[in-house]
C-alpha atoms as a PDB file:
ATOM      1  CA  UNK A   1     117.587  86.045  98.084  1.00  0.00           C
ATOM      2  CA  UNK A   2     120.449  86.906  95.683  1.00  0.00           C
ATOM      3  CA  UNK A   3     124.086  86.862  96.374  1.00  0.00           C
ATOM      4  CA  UNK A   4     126.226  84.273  97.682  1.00  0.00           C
ATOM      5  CA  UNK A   5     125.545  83.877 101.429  1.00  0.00           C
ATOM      6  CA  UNK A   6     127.291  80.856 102.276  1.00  0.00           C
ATOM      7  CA  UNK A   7     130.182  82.662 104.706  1.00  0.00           C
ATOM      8  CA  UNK A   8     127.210  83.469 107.240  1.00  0.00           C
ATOM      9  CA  UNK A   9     127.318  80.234 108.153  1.00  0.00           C
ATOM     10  CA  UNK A  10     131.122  79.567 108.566  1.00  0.00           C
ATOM     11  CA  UNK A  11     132.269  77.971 111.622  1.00  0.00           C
ATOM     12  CA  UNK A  12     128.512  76.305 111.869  1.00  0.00           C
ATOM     13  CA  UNK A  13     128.236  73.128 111.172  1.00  0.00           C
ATOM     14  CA  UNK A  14     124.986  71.214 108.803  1.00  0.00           C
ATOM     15  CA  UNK A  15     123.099  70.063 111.918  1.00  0.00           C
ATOM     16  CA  UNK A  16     123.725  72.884 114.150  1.00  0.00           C
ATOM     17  CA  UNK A  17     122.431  75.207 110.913  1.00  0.00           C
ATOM     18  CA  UNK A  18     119.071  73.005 110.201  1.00  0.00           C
ATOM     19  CA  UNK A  19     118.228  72.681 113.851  1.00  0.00           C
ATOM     20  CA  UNK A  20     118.786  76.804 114.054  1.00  0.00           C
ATOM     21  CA  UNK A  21     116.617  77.293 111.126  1.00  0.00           C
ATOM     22  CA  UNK A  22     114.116  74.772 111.160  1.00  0.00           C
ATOM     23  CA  UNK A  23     114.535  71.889 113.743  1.00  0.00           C
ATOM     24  CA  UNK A  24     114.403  74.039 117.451  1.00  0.00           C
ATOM     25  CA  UNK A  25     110.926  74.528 118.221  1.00  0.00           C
ATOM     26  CA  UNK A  26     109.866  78.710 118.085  1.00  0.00           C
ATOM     27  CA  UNK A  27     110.024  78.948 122.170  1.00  0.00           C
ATOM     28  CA  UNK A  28     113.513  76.836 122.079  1.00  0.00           C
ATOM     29  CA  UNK A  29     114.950  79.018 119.658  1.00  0.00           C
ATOM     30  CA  UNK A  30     113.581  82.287 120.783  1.00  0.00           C
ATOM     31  CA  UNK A  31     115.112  80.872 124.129  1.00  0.00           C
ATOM     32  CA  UNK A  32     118.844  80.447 122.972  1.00  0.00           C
ATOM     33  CA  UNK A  33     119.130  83.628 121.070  1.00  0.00           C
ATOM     34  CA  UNK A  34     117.700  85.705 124.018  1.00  0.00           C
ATOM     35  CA  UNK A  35     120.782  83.581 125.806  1.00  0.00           C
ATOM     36  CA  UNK A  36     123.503  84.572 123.101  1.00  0.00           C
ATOM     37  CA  UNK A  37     122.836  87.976 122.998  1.00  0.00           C
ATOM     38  CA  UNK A  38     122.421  87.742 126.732  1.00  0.00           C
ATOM     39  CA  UNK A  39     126.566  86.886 126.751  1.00  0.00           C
ATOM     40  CA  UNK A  40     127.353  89.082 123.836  1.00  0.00           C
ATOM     41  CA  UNK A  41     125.979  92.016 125.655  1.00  0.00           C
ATOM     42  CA  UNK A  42     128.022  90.847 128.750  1.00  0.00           C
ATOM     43  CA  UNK A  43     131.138  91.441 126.390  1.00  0.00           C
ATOM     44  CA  UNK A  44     130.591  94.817 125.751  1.00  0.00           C
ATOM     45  CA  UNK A  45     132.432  97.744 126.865  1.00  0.00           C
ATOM     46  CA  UNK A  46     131.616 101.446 127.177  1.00  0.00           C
ATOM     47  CA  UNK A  47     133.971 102.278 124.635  1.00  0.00           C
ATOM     48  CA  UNK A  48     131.924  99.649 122.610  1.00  0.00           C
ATOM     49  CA  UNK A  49     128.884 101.664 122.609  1.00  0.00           C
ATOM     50  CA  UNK A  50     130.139 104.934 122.080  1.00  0.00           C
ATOM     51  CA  UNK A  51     131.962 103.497 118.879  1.00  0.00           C
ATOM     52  CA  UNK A  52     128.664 101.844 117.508  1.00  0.00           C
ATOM     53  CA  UNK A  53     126.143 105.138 118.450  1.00  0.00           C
ATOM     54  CA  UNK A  54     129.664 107.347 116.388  1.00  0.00           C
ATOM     55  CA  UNK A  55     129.339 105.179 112.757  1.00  0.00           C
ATOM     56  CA  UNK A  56     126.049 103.287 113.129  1.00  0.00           C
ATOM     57  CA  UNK A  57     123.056 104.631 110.937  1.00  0.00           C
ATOM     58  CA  UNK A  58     120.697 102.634 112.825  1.00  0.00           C
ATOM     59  CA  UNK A  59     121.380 104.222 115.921  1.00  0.00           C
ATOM     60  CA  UNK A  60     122.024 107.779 115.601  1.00  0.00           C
ATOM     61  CA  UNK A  61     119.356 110.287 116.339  1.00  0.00           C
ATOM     62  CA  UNK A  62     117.662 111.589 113.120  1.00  0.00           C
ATOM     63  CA  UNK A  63     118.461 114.851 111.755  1.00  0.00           C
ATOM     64  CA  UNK A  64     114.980 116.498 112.213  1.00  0.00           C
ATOM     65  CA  UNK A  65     114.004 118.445 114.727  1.00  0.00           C
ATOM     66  CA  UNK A  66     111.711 116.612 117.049  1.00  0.00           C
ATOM     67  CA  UNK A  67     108.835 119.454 117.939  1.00  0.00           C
ATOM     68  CA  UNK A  68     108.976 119.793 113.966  1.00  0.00           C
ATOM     69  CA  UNK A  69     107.829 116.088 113.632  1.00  0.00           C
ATOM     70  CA  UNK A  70     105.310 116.241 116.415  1.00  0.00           C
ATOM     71  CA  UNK A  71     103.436 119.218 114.907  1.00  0.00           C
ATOM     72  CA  UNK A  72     103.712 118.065 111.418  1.00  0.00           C
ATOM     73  CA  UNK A  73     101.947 114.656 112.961  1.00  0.00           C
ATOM     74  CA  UNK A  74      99.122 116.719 114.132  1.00  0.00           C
ATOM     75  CA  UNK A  75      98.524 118.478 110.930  1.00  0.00           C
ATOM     76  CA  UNK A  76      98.493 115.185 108.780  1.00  0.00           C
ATOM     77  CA  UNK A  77      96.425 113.445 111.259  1.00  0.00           C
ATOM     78  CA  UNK A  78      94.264 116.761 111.500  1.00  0.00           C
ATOM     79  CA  UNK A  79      93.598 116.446 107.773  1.00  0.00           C
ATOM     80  CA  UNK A  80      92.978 112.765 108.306  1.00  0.00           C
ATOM     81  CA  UNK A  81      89.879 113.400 110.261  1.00  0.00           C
ATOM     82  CA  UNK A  82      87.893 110.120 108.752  1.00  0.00           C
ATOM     83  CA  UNK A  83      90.612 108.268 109.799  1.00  0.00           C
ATOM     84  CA  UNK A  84      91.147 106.393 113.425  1.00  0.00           C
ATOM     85  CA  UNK A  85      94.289 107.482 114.606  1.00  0.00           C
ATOM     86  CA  UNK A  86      96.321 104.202 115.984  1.00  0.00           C
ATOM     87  CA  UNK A  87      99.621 104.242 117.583  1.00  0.00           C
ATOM     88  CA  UNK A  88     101.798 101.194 116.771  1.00  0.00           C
ATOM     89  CA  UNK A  89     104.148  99.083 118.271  1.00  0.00           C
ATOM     90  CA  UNK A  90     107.916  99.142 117.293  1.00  0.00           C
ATOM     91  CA  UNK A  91     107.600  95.824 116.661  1.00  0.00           C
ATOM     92  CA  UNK A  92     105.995  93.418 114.666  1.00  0.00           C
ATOM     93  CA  UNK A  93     105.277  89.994 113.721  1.00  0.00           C
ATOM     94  CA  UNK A  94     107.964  88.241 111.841  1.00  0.00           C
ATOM     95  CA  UNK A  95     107.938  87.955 108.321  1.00  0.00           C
ATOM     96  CA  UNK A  96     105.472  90.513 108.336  1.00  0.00           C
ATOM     97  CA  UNK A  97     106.724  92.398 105.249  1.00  0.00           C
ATOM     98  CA  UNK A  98     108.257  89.142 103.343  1.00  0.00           C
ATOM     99  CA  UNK A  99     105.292  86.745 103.843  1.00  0.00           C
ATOM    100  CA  UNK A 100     102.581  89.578 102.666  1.00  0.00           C
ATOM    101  CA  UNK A 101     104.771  91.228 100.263  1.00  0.00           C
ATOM    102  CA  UNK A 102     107.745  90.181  97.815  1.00  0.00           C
ATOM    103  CA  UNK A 103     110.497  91.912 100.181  1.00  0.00           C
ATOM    104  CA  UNK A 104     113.659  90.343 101.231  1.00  0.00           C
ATOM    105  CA  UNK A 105     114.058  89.893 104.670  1.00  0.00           C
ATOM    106  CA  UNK A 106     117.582  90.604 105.024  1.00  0.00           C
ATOM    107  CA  UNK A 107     115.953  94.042 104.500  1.00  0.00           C
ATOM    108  CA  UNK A 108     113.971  94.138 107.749  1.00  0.00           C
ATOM    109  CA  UNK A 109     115.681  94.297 111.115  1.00  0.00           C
ATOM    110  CA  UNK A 110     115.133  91.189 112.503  1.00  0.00           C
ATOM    111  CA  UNK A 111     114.417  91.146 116.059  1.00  0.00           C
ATOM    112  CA  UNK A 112     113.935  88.297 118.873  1.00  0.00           C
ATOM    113  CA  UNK A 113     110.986  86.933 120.340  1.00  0.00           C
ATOM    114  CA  UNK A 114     109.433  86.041 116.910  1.00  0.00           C
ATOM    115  CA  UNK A 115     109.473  90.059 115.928  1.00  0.00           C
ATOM    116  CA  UNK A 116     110.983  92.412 113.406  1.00  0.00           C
ATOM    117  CA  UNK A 117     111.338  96.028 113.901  1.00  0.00           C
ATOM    118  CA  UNK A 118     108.727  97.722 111.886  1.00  0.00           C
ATOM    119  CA  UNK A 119     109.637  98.621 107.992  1.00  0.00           C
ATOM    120  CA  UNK A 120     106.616  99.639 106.428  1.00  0.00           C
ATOM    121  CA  UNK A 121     103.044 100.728 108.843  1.00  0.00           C
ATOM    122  CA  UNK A 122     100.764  99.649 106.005  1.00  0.00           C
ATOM    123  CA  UNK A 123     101.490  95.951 106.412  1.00  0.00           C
ATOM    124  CA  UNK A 124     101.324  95.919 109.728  1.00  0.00           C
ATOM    125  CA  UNK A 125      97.937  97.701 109.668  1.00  0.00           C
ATOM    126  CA  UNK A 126      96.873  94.696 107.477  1.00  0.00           C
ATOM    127  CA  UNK A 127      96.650  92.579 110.012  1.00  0.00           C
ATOM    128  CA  UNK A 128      94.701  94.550 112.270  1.00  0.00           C
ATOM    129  CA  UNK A 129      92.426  95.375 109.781  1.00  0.00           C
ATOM    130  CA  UNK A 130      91.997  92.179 109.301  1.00  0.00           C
ATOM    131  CA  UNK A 131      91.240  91.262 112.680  1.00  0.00           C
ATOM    132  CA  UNK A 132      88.718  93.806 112.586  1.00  0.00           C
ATOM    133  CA  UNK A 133      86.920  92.300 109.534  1.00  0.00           C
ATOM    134  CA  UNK A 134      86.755  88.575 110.699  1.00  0.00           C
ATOM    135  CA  UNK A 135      85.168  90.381 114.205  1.00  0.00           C
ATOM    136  CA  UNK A 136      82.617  92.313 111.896  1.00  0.00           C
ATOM    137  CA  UNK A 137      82.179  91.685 108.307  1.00  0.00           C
ATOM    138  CA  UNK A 138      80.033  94.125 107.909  1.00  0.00           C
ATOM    139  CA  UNK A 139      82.639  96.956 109.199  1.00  0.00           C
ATOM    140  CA  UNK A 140      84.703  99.523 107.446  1.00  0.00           C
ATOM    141  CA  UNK A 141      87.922 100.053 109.215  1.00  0.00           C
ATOM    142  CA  UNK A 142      89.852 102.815 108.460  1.00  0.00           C
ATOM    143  CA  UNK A 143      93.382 103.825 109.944  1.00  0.00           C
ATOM    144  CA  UNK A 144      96.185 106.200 110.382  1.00  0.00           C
ATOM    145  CA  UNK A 145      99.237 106.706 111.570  1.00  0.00           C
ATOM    146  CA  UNK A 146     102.539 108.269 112.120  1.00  0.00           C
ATOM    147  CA  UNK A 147     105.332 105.746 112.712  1.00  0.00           C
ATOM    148  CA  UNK A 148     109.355 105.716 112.859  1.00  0.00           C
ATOM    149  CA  UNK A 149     110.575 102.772 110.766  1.00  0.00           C
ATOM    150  CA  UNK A 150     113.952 101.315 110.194  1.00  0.00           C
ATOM    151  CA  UNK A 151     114.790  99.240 106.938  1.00  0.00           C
ATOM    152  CA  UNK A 152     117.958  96.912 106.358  1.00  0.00           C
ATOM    153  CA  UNK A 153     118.530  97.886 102.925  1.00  0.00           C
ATOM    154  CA  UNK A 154     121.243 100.139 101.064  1.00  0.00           C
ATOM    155  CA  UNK A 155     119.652 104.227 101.364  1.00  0.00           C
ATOM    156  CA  UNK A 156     119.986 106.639  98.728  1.00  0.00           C
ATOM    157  CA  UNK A 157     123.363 108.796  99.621  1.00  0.00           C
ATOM    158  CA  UNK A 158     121.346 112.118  99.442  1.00  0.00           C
ATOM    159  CA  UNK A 159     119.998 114.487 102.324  1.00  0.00           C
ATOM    160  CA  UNK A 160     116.949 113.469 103.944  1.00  0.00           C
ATOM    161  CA  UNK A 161     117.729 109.840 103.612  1.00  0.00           C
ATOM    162  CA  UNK A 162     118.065 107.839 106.881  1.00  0.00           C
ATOM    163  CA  UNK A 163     117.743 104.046 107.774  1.00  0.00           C
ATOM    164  CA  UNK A 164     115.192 105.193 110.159  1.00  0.00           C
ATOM    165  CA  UNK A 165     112.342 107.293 109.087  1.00  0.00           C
ATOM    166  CA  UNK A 166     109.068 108.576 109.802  1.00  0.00           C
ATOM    167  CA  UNK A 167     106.185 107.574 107.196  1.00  0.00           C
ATOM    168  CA  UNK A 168     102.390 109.006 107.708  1.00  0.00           C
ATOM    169  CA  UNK A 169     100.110 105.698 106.218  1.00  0.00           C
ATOM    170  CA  UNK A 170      96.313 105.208 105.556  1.00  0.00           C
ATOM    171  CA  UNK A 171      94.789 102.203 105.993  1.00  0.00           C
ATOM    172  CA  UNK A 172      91.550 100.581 104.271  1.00  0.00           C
ATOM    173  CA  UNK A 173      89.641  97.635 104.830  1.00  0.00           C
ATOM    174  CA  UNK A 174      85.874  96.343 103.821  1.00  0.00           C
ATOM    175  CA  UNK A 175      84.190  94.420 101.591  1.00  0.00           C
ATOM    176  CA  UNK A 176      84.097  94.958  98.158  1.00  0.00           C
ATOM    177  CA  UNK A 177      80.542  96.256  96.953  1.00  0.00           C
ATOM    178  CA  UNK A 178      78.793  96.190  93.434  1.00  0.00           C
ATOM    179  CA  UNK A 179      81.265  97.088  90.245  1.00  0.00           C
ATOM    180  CA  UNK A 180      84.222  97.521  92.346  1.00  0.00           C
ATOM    181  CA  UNK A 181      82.669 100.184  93.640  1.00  0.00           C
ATOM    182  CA  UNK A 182      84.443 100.031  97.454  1.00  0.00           C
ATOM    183  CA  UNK A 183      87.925  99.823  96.100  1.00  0.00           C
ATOM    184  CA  UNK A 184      87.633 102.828  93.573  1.00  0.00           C
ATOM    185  CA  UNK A 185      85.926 104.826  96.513  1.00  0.00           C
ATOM    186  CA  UNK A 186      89.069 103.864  98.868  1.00  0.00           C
ATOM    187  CA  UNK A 187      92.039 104.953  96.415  1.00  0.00           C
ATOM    188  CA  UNK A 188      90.097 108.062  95.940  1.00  0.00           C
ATOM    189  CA  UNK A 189      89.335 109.341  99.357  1.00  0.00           C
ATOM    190  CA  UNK A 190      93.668 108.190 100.179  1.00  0.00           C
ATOM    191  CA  UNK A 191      94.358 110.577  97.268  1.00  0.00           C
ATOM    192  CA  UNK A 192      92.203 113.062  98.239  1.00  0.00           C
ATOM    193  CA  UNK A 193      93.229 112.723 102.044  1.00  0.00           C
ATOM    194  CA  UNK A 194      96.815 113.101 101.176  1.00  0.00           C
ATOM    195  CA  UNK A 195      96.109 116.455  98.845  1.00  0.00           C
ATOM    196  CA  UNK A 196      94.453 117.854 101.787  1.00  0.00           C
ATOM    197  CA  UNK A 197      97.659 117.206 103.671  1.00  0.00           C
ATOM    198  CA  UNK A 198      99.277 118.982 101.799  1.00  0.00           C
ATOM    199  CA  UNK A 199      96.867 121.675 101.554  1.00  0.00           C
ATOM    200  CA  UNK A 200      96.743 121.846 105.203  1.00  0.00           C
ATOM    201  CA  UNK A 201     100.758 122.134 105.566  1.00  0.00           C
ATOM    202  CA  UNK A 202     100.841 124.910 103.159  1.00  0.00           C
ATOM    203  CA  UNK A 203      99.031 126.620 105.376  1.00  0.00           C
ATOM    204  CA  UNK A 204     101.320 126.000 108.301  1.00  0.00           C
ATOM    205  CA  UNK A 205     104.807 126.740 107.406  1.00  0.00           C
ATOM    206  CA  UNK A 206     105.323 124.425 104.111  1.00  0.00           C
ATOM    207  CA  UNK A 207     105.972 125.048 100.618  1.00  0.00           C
ATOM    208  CA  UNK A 208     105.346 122.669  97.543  1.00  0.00           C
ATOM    209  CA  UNK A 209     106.216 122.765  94.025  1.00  0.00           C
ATOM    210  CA  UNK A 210     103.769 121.999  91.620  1.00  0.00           C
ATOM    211  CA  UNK A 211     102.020 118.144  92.430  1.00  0.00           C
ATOM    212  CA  UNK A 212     101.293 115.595  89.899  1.00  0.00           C
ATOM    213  CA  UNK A 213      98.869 112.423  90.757  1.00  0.00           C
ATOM    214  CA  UNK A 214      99.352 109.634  88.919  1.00  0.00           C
ATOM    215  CA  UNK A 215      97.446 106.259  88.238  1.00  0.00           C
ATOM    216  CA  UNK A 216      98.519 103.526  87.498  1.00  0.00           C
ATOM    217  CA  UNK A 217      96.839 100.496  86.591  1.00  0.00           C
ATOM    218  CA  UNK A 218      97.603  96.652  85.051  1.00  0.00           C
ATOM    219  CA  UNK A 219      96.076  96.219  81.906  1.00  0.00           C
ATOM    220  CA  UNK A 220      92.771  93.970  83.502  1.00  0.00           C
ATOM    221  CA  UNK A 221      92.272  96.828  86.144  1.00  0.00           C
ATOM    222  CA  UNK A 222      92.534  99.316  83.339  1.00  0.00           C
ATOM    223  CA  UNK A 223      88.886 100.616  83.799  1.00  0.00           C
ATOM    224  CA  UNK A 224      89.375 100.672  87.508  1.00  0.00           C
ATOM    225  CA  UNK A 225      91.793 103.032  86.713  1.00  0.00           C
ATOM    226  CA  UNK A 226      90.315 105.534  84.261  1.00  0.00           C
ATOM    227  CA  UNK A 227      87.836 106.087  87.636  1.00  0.00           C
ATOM    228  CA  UNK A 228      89.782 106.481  89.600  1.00  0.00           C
ATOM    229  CA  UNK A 229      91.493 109.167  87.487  1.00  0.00           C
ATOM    230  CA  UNK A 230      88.062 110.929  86.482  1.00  0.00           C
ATOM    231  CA  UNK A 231      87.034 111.661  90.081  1.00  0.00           C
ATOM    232  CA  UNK A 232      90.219 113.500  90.899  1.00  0.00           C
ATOM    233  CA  UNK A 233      90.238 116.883  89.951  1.00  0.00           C
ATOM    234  CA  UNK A 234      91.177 120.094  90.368  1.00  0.00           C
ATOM    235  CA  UNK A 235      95.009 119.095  89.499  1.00  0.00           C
ATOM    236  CA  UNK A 236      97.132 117.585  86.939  1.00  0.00           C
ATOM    237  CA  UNK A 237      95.763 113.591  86.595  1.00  0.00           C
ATOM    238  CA  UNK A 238      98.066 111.281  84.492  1.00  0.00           C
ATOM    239  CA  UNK A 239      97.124 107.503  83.714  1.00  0.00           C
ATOM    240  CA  UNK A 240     100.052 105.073  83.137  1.00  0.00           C
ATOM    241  CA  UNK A 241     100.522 101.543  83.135  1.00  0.00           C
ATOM    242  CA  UNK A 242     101.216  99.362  86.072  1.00  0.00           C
ATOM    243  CA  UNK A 243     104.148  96.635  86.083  1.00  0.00           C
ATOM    244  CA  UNK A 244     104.922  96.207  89.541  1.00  0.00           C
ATOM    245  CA  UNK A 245     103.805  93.291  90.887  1.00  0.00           C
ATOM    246  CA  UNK A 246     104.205  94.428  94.492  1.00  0.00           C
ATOM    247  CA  UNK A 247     100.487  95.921  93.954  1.00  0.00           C
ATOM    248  CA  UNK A 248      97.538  94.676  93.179  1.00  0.00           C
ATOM    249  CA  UNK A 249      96.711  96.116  89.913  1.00  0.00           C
ATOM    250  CA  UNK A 250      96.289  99.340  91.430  1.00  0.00           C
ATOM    251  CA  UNK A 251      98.468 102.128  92.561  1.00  0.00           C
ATOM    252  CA  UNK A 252      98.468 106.329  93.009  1.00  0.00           C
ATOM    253  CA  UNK A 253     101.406 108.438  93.380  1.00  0.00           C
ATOM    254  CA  UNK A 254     101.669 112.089  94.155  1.00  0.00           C
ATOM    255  CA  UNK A 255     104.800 113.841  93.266  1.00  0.00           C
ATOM    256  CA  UNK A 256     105.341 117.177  94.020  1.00  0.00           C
ATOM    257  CA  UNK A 257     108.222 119.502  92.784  1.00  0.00           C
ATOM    258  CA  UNK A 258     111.080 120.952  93.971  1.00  0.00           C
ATOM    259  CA  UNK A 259     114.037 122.948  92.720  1.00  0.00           C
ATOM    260  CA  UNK A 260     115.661 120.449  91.397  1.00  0.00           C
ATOM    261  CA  UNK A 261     112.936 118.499  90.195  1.00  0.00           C
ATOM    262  CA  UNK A 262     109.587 116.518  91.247  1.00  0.00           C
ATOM    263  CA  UNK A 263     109.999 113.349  93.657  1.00  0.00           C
ATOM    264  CA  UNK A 264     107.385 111.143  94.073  1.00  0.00           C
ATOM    265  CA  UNK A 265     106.295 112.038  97.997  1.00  0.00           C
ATOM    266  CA  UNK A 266     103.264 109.789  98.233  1.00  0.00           C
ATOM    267  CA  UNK A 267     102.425 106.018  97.396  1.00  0.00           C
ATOM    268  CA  UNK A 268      99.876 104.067  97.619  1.00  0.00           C
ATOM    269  CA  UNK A 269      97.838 101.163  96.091  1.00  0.00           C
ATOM    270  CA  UNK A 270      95.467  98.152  95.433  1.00  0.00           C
ATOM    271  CA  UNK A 271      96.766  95.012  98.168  1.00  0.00           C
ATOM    272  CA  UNK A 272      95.209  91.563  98.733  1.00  0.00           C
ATOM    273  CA  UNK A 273      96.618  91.471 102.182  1.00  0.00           C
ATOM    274  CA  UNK A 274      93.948  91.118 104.202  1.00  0.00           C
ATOM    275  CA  UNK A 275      91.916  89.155 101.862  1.00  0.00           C
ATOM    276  CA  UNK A 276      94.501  86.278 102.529  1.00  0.00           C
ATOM    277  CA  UNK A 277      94.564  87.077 106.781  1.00  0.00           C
ATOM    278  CA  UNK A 278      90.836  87.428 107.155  1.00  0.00           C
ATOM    279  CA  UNK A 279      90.473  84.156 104.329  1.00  0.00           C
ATOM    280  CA  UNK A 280      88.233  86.058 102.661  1.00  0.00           C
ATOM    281  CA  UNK A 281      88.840  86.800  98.613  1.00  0.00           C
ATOM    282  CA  UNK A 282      86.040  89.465  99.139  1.00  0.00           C
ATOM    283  CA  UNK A 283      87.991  91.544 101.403  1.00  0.00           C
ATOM    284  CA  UNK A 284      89.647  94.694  99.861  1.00  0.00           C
ATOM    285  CA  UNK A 285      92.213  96.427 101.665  1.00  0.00           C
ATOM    286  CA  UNK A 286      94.286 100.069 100.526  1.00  0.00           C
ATOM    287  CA  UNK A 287      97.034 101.357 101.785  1.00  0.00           C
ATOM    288  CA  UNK A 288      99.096 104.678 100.921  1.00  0.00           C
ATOM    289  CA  UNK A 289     102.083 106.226 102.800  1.00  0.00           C
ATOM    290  CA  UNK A 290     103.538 109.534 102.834  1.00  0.00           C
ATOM    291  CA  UNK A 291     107.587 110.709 103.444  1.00  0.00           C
ATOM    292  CA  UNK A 292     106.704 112.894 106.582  1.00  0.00           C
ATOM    293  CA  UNK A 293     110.301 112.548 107.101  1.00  0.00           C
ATOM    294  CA  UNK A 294     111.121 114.120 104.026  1.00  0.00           C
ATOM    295  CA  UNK A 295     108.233 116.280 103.961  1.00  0.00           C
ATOM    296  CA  UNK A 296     110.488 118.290 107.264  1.00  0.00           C
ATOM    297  CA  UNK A 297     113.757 118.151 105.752  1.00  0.00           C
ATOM    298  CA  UNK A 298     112.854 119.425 101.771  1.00  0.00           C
ATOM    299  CA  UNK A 299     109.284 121.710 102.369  1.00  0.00           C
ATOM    300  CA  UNK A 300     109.377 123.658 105.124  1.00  0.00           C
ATOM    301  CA  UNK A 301     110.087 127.116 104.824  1.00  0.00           C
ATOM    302  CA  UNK A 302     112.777 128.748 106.712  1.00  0.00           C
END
């Protein structure tokens, strides 16, 4: 956590502040702040809401049009065919993002009930992959879907950046077979799913610039990499090296241009997630999403 935080907990005393955070059982605490927001919410005035929906990004509608969305789902799903199609809940468990992942959780919206609001699909399909896998081994589970997300955290003051957002994600889960074999074949078929997308789109009222995969790998996954990279083809392939440790040696991106430039409109990657749920090391698990969102606002033709 960086910054000093210290004046969130003015006018709360030592005790009250360890028994909030630590010392309240999950059902006490989950208890009391259903209470407090209870009375806040008692406190609230029309003129209250209208002000917060006027200069709250978290609220306000999204600038895309909504039919636009719902057919642009169908096509990526459509091109997703391999894919189960799952609808998630807004919600998920908390700490689902900072426990898996190294992401600050003053950038998820916290919720009550022991939930966030979703930030990123892919982790939360983690754990039902991983459900999956300790129910059948022996299973490959493979998921989409198309979900609205909200994140906490400072957005790019640019068109076609929102605190809410729809992301299409790919999910994949199995274990790992002979020579890595499983987790090269997963990256692949996400990168090749996603190209179709975009294929598909172009077809249906979309326009992109010239697109650009690249792989990157750390320098022990190196090999895994140069694979990966010789079984795409049929567009531009670069290999570069991976330093963020957010992935797990492993990571794609597909950047497509524009008029102004390229912007990177799909990534994806190499986790151990579900290895650690399912408490199995021999679990492999990718995960990839797409800026549908963006896709709307920036690509389709007029």
């Amino acid at each position: 956590m960086s910054g000093d935080r210290s004046w969130t907990r003015a006018g709360v005393d030592g005790a009250a502040y360890d028994a909030l955070a630590r010392g309240l059982t999950n059902s006490q605490l989950w208890s009391l702040l259903l209470d407090v927001m209870a009375q806040r919410a008692s406190t609230r005035s029309v003129s209250d809401l209208m002000a917060q929906w006027q200069r709250d990004p978290f609220t306000r509608p999204t600038y895309a049009d909504q039919r636009t969305l719902v057919e642009l789902d169908g096509h990526l799903l459509a091109a997703a065919a391999a894919f189960e199609a799952i609808e998630l809940s807004p919600l998920a468990p908390l700490g689902v993002c900072s426990v898996m992942g190294p992401a600050s959780q003053n950038k998820i919206v916290s919720a009550l009930r022991g939930t966030e609001v979703v930030a990123d699909p892919t982790n939360v399909m983690a754990l039902e992959c991983a459900r999956r896998l300790k129910e059948d081994p022996s299973t490959v589970v493979r998921l989409a879907t198309s979900h609205r997300c909200v994140r906490a955290q400072e957005v790019p003051k640019q068109p076609g950046f929102a605190q809410h957002f729809r992301i299409f994600c790919l999910a994949t889960a199995a274990r790992e077979t002979r020579d890595h074999a499983r987790l090269v074949e997963s990256l692949v078929e996400h990168v090749r799913t996603h190209l179709a997308a975009l294929d598909r789109l172009e077809q249906h009222g979309y326009a992109f610039g010239r697109r650009q995969v690249r792989v990157l790998a750390s320098a022990d996954r190196a090999p895994l990499g140069d694979r990966i990279a010789e079984r795409i083809t049929g567009i531009d392939v670069r290999r570069e090296p991976l330093e963020h440790r957010y992935y797990g040696g492993l990571r794609f991106m597909i950047d497509v241009g524009t008029a102004s430039g390229g912007i990177p409109l799909v990534d994806g990657g190499a986790f151990d997630w579900v290895g650690k749920l399912a408490s199995n090391s021999r679990f492999v698990y990718v995960a990839s999403g797409m800026g549908s969102q963006l896709v709307a606002f920036k690509f389709r033709r007029s």
